[in-house]
N, C-alpha and C. Protein backbone atom coordinates (compact mmCIF):
# COMPACT_ATOMS: atom_id res chain seq x y z
N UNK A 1 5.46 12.07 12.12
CA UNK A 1 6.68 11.39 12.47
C UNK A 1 7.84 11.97 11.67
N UNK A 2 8.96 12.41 12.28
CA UNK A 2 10.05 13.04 11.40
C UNK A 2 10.80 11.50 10.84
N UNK A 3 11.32 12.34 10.03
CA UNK A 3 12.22 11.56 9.25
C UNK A 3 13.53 11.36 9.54
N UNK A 4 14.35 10.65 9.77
CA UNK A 4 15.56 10.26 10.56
C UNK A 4 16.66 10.53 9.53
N UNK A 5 17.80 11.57 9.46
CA UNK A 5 18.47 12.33 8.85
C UNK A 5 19.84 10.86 8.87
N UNK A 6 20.41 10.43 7.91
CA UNK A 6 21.35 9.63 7.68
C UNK A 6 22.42 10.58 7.24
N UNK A 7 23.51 10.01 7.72
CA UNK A 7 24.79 10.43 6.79
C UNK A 7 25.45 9.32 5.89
N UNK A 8 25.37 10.36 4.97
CA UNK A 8 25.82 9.58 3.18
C UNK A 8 27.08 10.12 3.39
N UNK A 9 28.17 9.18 3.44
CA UNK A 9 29.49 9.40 3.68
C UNK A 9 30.07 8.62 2.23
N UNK A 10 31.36 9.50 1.85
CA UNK A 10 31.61 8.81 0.75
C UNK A 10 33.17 9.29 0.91
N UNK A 11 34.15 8.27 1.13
CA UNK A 11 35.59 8.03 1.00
C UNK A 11 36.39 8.45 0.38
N UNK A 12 36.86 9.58 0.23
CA UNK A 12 37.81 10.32 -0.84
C UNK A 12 39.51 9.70 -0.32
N UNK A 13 39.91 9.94 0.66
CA UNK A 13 41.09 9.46 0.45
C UNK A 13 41.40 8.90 1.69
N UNK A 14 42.36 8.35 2.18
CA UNK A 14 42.71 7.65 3.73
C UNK A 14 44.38 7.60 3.69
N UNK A 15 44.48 7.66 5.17
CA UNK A 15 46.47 7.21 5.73
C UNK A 15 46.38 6.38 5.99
N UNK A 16 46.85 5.01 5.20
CA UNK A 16 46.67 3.53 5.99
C UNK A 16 48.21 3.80 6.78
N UNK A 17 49.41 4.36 5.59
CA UNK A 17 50.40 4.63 6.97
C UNK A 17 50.60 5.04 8.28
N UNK A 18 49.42 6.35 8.52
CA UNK A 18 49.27 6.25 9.74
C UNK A 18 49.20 5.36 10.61
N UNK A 19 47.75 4.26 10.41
CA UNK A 19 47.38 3.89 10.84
C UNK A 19 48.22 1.90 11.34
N UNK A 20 49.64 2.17 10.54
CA UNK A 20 50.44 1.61 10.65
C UNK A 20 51.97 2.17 12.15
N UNK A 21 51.74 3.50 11.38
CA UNK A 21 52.86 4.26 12.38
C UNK A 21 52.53 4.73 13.74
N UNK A 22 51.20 5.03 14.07
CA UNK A 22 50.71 5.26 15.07
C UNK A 22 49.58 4.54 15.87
N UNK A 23 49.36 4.69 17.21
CA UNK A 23 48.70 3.89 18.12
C UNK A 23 47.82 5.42 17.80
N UNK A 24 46.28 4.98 17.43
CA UNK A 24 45.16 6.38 17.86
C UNK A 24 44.48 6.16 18.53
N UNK A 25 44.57 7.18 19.49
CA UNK A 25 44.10 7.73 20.92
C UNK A 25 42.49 8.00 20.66
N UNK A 26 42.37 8.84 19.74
CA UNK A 26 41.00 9.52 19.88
C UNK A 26 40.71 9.82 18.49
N UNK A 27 39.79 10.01 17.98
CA UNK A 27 39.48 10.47 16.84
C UNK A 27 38.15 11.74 16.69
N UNK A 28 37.93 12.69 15.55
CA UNK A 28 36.94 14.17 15.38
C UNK A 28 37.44 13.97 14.40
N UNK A 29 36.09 14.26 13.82
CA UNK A 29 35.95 15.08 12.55
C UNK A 29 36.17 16.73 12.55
N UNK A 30 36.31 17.33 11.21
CA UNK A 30 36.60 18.34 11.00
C UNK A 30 36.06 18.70 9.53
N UNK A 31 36.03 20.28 9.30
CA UNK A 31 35.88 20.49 8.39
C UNK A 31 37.19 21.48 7.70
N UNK A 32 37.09 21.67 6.45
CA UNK A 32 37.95 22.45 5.50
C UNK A 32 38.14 23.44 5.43
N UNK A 33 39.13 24.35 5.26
CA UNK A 33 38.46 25.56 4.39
C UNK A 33 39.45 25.74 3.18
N UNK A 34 38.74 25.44 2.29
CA UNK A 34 39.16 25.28 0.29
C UNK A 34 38.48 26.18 -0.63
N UNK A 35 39.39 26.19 -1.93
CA UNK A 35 39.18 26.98 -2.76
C UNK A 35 38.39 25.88 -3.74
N UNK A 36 37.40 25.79 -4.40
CA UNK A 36 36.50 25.57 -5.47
C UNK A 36 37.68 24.68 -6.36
N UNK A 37 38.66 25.22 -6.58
CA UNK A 37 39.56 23.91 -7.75
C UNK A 37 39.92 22.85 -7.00
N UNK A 38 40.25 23.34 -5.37
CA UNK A 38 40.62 22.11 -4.77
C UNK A 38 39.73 21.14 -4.58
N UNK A 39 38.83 22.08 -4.42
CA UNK A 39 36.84 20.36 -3.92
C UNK A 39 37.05 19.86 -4.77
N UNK A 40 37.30 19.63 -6.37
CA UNK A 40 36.98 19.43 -7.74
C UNK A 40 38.62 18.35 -7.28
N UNK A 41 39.41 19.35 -7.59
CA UNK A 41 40.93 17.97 -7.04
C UNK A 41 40.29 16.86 -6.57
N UNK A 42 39.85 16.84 -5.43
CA UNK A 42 39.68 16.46 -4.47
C UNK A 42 38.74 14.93 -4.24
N UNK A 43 37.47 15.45 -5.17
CA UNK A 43 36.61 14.58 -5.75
C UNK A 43 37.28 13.63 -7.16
N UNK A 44 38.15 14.29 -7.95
CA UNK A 44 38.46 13.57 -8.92
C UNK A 44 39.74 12.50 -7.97
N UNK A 45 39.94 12.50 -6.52
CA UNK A 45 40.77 11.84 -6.22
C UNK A 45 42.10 12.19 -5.97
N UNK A 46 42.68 13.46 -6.31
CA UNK A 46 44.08 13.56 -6.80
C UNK A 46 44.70 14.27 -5.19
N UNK A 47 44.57 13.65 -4.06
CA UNK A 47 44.75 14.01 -3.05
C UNK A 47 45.74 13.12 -2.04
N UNK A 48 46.66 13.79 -1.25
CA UNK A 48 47.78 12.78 -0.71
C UNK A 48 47.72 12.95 0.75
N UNK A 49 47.10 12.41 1.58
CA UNK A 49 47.57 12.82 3.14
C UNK A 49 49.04 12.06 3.92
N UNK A 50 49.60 11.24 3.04
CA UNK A 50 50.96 10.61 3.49
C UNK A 50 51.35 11.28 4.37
N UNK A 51 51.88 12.19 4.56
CA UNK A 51 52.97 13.32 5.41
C UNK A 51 52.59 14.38 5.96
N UNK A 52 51.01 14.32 5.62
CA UNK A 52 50.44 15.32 6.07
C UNK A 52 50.08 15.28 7.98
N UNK A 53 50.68 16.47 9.00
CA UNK A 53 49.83 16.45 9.82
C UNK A 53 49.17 17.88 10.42
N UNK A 54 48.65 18.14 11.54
CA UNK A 54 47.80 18.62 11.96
C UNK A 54 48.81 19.85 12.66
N UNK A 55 48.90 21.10 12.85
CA UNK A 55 49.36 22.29 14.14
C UNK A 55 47.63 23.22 14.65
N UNK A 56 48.40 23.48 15.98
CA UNK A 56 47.27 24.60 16.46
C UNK A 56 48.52 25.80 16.82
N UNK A 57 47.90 26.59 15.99
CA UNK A 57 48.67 28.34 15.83
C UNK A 57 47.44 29.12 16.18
N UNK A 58 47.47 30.09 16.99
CA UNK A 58 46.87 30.99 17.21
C UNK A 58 45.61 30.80 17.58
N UNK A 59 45.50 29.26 18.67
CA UNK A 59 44.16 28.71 18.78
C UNK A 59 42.86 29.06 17.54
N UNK A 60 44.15 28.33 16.32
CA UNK A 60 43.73 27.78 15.46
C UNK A 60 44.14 26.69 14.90
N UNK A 61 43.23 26.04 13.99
CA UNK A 61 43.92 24.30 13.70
C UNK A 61 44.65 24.20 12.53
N UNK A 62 45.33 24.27 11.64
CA UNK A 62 45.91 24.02 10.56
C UNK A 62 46.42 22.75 10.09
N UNK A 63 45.99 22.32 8.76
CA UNK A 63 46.36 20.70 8.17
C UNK A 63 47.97 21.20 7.31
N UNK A 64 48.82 20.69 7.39
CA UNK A 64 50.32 20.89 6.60
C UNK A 64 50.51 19.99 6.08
N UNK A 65 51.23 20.22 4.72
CA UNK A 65 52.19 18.88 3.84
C UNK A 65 51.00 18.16 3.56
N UNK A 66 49.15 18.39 3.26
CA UNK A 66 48.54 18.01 2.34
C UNK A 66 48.58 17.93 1.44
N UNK A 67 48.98 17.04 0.21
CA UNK A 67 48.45 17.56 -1.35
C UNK A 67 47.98 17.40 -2.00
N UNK A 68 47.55 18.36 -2.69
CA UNK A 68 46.30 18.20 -3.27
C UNK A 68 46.66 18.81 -4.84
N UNK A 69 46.30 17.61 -5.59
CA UNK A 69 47.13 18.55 -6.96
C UNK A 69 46.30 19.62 -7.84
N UNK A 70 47.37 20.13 -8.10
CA UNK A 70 46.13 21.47 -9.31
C UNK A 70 45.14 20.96 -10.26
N UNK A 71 43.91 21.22 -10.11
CA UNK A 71 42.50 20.94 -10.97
C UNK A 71 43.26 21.37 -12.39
N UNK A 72 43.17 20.86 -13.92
CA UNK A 72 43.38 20.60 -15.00
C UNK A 72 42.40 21.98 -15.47
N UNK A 73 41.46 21.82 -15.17
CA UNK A 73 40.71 22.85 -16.39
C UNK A 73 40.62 24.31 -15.02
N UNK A 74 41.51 24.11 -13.79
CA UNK A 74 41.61 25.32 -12.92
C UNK A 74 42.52 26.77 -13.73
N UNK A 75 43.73 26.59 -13.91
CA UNK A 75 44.15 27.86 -14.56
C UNK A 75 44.69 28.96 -13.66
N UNK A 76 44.22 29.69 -14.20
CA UNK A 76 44.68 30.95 -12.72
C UNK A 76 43.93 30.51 -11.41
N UNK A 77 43.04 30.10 -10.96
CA UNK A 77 42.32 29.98 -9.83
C UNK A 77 42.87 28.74 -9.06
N UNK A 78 43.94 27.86 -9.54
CA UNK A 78 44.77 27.33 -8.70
C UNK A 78 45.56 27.59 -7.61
N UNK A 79 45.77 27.22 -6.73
CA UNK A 79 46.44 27.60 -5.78
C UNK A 79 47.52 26.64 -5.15
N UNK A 80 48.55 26.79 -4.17
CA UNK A 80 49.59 26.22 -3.71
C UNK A 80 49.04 25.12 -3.45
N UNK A 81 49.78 23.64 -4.16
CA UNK A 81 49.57 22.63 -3.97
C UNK A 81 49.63 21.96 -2.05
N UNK A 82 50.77 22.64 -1.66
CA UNK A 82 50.78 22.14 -0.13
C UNK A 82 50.61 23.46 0.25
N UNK A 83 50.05 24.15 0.12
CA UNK A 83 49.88 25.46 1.29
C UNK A 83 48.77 24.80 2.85
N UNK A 84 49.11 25.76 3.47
CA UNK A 84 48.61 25.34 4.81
C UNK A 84 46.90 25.41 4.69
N UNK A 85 46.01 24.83 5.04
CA UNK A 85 44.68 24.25 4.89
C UNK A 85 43.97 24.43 6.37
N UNK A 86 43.10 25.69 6.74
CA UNK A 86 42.70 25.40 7.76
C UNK A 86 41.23 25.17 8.48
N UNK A 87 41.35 24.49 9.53
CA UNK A 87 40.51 22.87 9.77
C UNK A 87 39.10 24.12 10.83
N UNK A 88 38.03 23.43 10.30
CA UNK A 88 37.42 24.11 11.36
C UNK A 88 37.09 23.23 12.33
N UNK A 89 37.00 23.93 13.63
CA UNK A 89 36.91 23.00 15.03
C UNK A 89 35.87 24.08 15.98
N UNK A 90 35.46 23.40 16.54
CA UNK A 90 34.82 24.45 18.02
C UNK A 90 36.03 24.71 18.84
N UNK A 91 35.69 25.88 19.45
CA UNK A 91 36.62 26.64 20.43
C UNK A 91 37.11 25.32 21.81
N UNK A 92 36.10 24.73 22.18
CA UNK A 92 36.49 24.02 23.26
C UNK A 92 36.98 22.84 22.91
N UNK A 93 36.32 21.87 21.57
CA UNK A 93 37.38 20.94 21.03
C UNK A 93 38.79 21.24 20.67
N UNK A 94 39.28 22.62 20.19
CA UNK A 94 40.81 23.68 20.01
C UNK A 94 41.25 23.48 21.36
N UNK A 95 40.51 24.00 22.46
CA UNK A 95 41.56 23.43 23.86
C UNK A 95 41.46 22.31 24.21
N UNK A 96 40.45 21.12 24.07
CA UNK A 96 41.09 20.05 24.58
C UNK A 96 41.91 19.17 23.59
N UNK A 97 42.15 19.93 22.33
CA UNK A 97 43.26 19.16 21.69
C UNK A 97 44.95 19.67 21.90
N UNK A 98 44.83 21.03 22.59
CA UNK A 98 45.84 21.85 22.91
C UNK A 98 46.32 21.04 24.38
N UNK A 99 45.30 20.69 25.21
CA UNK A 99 46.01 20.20 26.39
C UNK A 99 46.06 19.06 25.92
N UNK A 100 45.58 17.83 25.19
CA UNK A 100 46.33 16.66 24.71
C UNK A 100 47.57 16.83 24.26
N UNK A 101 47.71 17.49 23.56
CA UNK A 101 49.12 17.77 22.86
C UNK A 101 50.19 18.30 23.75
N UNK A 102 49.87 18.94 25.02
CA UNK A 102 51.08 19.16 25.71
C UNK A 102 51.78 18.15 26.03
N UNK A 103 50.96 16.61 26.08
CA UNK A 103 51.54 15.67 26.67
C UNK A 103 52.69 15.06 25.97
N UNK A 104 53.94 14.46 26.16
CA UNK A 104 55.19 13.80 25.37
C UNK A 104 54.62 13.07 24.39
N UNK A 105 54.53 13.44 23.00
CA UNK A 105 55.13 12.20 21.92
C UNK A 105 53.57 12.42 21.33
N UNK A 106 52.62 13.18 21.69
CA UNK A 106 51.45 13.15 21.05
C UNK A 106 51.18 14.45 19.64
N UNK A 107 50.68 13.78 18.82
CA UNK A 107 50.44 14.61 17.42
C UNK A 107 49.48 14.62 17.00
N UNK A 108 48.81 15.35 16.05
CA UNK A 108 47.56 15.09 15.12
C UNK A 108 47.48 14.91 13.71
N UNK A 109 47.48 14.07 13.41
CA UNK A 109 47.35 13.23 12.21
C UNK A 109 45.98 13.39 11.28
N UNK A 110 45.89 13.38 10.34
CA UNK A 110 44.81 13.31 9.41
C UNK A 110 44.45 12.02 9.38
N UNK A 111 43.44 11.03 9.31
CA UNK A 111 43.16 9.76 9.12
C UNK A 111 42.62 9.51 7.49
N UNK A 112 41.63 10.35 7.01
CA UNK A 112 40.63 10.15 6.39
C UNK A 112 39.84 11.48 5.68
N UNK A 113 39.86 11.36 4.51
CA UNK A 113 39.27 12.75 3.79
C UNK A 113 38.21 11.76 3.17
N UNK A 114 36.62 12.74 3.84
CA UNK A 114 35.35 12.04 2.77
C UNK A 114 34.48 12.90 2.77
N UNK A 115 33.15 12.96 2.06
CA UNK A 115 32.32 13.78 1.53
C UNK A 115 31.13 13.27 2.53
N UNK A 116 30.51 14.63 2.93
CA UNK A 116 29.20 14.58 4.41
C UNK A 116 28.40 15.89 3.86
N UNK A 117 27.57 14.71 2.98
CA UNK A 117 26.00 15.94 2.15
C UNK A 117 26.98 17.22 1.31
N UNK A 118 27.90 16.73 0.48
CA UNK A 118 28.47 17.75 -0.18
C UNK A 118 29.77 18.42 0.35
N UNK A 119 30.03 18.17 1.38
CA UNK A 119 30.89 18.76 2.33
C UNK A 119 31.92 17.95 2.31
N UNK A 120 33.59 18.25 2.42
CA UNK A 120 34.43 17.85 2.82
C UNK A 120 34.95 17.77 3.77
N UNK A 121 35.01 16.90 4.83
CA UNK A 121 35.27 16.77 6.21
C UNK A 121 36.53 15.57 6.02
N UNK A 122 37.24 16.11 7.07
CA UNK A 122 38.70 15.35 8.01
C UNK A 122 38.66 14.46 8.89
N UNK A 123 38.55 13.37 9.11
CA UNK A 123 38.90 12.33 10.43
C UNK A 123 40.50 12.89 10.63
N UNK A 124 40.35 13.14 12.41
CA UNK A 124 41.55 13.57 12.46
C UNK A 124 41.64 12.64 13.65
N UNK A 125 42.97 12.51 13.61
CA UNK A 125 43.26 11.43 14.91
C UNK A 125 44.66 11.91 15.93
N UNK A 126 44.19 11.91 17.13
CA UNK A 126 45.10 12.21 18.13
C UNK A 126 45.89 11.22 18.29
N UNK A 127 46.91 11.16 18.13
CA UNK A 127 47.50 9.86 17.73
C UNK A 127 49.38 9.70 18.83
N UNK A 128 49.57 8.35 18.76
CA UNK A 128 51.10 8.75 19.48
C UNK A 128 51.72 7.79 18.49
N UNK A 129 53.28 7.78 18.61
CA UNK A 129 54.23 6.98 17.67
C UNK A 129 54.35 5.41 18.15
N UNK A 130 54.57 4.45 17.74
CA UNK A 130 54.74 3.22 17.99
C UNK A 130 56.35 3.26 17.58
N UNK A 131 56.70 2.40 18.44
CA UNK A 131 58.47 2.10 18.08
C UNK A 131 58.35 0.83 17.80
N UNK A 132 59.61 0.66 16.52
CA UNK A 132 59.29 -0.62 15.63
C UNK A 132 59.31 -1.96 16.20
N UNK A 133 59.63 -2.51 17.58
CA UNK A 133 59.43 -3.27 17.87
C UNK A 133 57.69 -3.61 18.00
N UNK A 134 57.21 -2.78 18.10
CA UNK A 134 55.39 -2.79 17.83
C UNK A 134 55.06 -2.50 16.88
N UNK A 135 55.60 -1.79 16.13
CA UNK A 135 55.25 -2.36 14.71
C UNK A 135 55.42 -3.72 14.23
N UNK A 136 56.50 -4.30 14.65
CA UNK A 136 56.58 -5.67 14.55
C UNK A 136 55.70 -6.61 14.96
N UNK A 137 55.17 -6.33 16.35
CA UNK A 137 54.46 -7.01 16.91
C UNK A 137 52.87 -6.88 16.31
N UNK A 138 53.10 -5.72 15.61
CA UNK A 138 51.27 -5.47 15.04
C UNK A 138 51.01 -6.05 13.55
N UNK A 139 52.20 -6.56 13.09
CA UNK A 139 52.41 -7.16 11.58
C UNK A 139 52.40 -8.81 12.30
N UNK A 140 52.96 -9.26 13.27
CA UNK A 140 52.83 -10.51 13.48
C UNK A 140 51.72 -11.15 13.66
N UNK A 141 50.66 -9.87 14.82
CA UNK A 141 49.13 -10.76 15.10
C UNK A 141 48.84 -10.27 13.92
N UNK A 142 48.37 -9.80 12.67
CA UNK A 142 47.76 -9.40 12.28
C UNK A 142 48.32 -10.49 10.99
N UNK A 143 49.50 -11.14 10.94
CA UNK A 143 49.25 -12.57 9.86
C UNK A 143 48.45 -13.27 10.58
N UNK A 144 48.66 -13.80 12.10
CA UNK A 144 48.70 -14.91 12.63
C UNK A 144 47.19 -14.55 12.44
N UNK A 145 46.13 -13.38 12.65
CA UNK A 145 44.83 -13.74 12.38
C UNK A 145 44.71 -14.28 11.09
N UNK A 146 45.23 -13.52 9.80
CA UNK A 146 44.56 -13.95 8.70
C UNK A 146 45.18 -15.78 8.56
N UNK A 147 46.12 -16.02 9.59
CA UNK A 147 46.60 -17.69 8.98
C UNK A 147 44.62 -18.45 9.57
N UNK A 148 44.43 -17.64 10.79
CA UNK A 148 43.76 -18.37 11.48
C UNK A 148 42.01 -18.43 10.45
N UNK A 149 41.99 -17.11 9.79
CA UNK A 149 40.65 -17.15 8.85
C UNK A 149 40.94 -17.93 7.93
N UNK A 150 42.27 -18.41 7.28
CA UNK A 150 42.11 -19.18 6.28
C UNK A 150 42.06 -20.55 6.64
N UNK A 151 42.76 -20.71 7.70
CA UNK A 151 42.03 -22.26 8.45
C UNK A 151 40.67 -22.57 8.99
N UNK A 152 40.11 -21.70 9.03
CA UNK A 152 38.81 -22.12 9.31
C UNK A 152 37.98 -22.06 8.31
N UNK A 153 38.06 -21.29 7.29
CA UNK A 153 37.74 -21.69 6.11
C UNK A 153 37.91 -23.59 5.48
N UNK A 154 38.23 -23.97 6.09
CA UNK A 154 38.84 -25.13 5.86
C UNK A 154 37.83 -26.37 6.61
């Protein structure tokens, strides 16, 4: 009988702003491609996806305005804190995120940086903008639930 392979996922960093600023469409994972001081950044935490989002150049994927700060005991083997970071994808997930994106008002966003068996992988989210009247409206249900858990607590 084989043994049933789990993923040990472990949470390095998240965009709750995103997930404030945008309605997400779809979500993929992804992987990295980093230099050895950055994994080490990365794991010690010192990582920002705020502003960070997603381009496809040269039916290729690239992460921008990541940062990731310089490893302490790195030295010369540091590298550009926001330099461009690029994402690995399959060829046919690259075009169907290319024809999503032709559509008005759609972007790709980073959601989520976490660790998969050693590996650093991206939740990336196809995502569109909310205009602040829905933002409003997504801060209103979202007391009116917690009024409603603390009354039933009751």
């Amino acid at each position: 009988m084989a043994k049933k392979k789990t993923k040990k996922t472990n949470e390095l960093a998240s965009n709750r702003k995103a997930r404030h600023d945008y309605f997400i469409e779809d979500s993929l994972e992804a992987g990295l491609v980093l230099v050895g001081t950055e994994v080490k950044s990365i794991r010690k935490g010192s990582v920002s996806l705020a502003d960070a989002y997603a381009s496809i150049q040269k039916d290729e994927v690239y992460v921008e305005n990541m940062h990731i700060a310089p490893y302490e005991e790195g030295n010369r083997f540091n590298v550009d804190p926001l330099r461009k970071r690029k994402l690995l994808l399959h060829k046919k997930e690259i075009q169907k995120l290319k024809k999503s994106l032709d559509q008005k008002g759609k972007t790709l966003v980073p959601l989520k940086l976490y660790l998969v068996r050693g590996r650093v992988k991206m939740e990336l989210g196809l995502v569109q903008g909310k205009k602040l009247y829905d933002k409003r409206q997504a801060l209103r249900e979202k007391e009116i639930n917690k009024k409603l858990r603390d009354f039933t607590k009751y």
